[in-house]
C-alpha atoms as a PDB file:
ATOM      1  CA  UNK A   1       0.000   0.000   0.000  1.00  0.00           C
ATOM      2  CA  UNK A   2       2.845   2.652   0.250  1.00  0.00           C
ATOM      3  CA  UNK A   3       3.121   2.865  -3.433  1.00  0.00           C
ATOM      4  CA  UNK A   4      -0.814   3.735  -3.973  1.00  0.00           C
ATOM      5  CA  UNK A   5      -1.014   7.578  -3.601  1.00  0.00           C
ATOM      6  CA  UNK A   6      -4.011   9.267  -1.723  1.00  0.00           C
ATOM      7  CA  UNK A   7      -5.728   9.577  -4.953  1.00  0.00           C
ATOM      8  CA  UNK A   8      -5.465   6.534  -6.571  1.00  0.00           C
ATOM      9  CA  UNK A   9      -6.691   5.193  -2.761  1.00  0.00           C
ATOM     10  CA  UNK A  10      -9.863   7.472  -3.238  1.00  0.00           C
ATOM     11  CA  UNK A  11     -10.422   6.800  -6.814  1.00  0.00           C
ATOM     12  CA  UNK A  12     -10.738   2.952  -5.281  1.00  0.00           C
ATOM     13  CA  UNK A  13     -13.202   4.413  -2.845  1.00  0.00           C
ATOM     14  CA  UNK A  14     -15.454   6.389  -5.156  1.00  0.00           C
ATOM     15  CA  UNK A  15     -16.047   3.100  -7.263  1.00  0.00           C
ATOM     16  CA  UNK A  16     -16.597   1.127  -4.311  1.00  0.00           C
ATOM     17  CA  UNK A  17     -19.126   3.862  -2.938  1.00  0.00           C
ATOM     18  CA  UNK A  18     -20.857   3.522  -6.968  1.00  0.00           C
ATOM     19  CA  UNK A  19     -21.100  -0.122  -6.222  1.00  0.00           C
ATOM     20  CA  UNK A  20     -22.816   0.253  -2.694  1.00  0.00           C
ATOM     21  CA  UNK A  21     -25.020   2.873  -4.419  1.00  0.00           C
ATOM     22  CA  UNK A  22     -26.430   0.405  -7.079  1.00  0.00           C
ATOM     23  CA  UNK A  23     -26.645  -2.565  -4.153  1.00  0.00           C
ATOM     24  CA  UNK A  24     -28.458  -0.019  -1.601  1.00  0.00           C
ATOM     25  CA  UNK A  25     -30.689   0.972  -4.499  1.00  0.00           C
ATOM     26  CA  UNK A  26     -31.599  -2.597  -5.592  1.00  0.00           C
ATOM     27  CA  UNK A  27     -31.894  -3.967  -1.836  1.00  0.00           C
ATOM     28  CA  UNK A  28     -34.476  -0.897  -1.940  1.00  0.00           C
ATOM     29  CA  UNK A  29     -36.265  -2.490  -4.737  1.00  0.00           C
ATOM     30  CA  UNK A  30     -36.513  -5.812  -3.255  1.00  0.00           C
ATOM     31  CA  UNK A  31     -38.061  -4.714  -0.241  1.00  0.00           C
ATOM     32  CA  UNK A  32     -40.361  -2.843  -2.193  1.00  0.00           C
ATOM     33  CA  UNK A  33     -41.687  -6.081  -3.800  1.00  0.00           C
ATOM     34  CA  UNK A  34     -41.228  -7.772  -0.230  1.00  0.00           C
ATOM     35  CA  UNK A  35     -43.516  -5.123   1.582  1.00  0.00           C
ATOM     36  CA  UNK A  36     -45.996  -5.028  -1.056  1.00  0.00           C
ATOM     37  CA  UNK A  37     -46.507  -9.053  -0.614  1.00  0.00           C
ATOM     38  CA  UNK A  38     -46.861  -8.638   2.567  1.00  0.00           C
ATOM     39  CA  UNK A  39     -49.847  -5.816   2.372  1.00  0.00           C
ATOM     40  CA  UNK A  40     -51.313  -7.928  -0.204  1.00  0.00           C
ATOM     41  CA  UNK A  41     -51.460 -11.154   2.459  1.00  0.00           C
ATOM     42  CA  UNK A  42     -52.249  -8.892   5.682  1.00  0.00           C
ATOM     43  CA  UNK A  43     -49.530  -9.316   7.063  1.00  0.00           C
ATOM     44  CA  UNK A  44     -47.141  -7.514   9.388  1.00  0.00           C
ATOM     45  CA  UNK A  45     -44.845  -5.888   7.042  1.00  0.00           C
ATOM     46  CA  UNK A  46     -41.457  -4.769  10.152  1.00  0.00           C
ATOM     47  CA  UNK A  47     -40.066  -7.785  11.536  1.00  0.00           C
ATOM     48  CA  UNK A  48     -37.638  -7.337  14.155  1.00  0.00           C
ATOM     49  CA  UNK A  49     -36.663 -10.903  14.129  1.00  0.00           C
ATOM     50  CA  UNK A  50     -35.591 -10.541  10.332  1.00  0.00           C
ATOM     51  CA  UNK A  51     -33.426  -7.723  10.814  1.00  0.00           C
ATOM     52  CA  UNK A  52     -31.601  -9.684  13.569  1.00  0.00           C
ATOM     53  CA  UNK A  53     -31.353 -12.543  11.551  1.00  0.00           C
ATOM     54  CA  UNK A  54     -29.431 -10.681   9.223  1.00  0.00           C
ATOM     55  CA  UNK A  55     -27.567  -9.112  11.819  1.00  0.00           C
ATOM     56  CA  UNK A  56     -26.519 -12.810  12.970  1.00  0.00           C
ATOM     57  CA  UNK A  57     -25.650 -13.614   9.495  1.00  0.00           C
ATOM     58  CA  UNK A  58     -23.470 -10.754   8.638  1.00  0.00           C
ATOM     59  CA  UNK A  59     -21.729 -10.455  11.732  1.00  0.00           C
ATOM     60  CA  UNK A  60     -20.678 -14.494  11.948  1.00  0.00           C
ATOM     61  CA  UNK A  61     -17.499 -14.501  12.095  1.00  0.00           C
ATOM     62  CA  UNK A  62     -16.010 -11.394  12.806  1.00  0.00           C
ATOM     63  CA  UNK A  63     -14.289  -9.452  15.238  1.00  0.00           C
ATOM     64  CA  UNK A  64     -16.009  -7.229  17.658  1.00  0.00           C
ATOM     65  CA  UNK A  65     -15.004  -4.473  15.798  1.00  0.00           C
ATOM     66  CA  UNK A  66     -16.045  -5.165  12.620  1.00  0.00           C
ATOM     67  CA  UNK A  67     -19.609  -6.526  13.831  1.00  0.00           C
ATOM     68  CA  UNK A  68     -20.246  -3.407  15.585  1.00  0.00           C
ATOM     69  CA  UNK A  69     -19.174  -1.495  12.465  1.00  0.00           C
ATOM     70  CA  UNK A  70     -21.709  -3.484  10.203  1.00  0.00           C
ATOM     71  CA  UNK A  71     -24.707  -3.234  13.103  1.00  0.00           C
ATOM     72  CA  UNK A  72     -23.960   0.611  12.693  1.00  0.00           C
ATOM     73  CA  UNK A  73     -24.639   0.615   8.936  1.00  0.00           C
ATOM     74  CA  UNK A  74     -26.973  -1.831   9.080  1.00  0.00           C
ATOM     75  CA  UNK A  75     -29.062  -0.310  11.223  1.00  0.00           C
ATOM     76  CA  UNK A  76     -29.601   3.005   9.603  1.00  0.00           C
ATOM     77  CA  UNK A  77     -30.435   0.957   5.919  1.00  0.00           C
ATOM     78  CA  UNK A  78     -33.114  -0.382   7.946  1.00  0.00           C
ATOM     79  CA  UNK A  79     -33.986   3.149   9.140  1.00  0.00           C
ATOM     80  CA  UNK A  80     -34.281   4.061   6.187  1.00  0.00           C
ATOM     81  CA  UNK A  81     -36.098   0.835   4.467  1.00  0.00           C
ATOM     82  CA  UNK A  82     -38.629   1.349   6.824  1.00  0.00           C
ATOM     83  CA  UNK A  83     -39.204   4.968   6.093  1.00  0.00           C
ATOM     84  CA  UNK A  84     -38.649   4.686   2.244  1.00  0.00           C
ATOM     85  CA  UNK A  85     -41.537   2.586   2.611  1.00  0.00           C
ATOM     86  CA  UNK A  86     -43.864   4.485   4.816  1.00  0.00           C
END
């Protein structure tokens, strides 16, 4: 890494951040379709128990660190699933 200069590191950032962008922005789309099942059946469309379940599954296996990271972001796309689709 001491050979990559600060911009060539944040060039590598900005794509990554493009890529999160489109998964974000599909993930949207899917619960979309997932919520709109779910009014269709009457059911309850927030479930707690699924967003720990991914929690549990993204976070197996890793440090403490690097869970608590993930819970962070994970828990504000939730936030904002949940008020995209309110």
């Amino acid at each position: 890494m001491g050979n990559d200069s600060i911009e060539q590191l944040r060039e590598e950032i900005d794509a990554i951040d493009d890529e999160l962008v489109k998964l974000l922005l599909k993930r949207a789309g899917v619960t979309k379709k997932i919520y709109d099942v779910k009014k269709e059946r009457n059911m309850k469309t927030l479930s707690a128990t699924r967003d720990m379940q991914i929690f549990e599954r993204i976070t197996d296996g890793l440090n403490d660190l690097e869970a608590d990271y993930l819970r962070q972001i994970y828990q504000e796309i939730f936030r904002a699933s949940h008020s995209f689709l309110e």
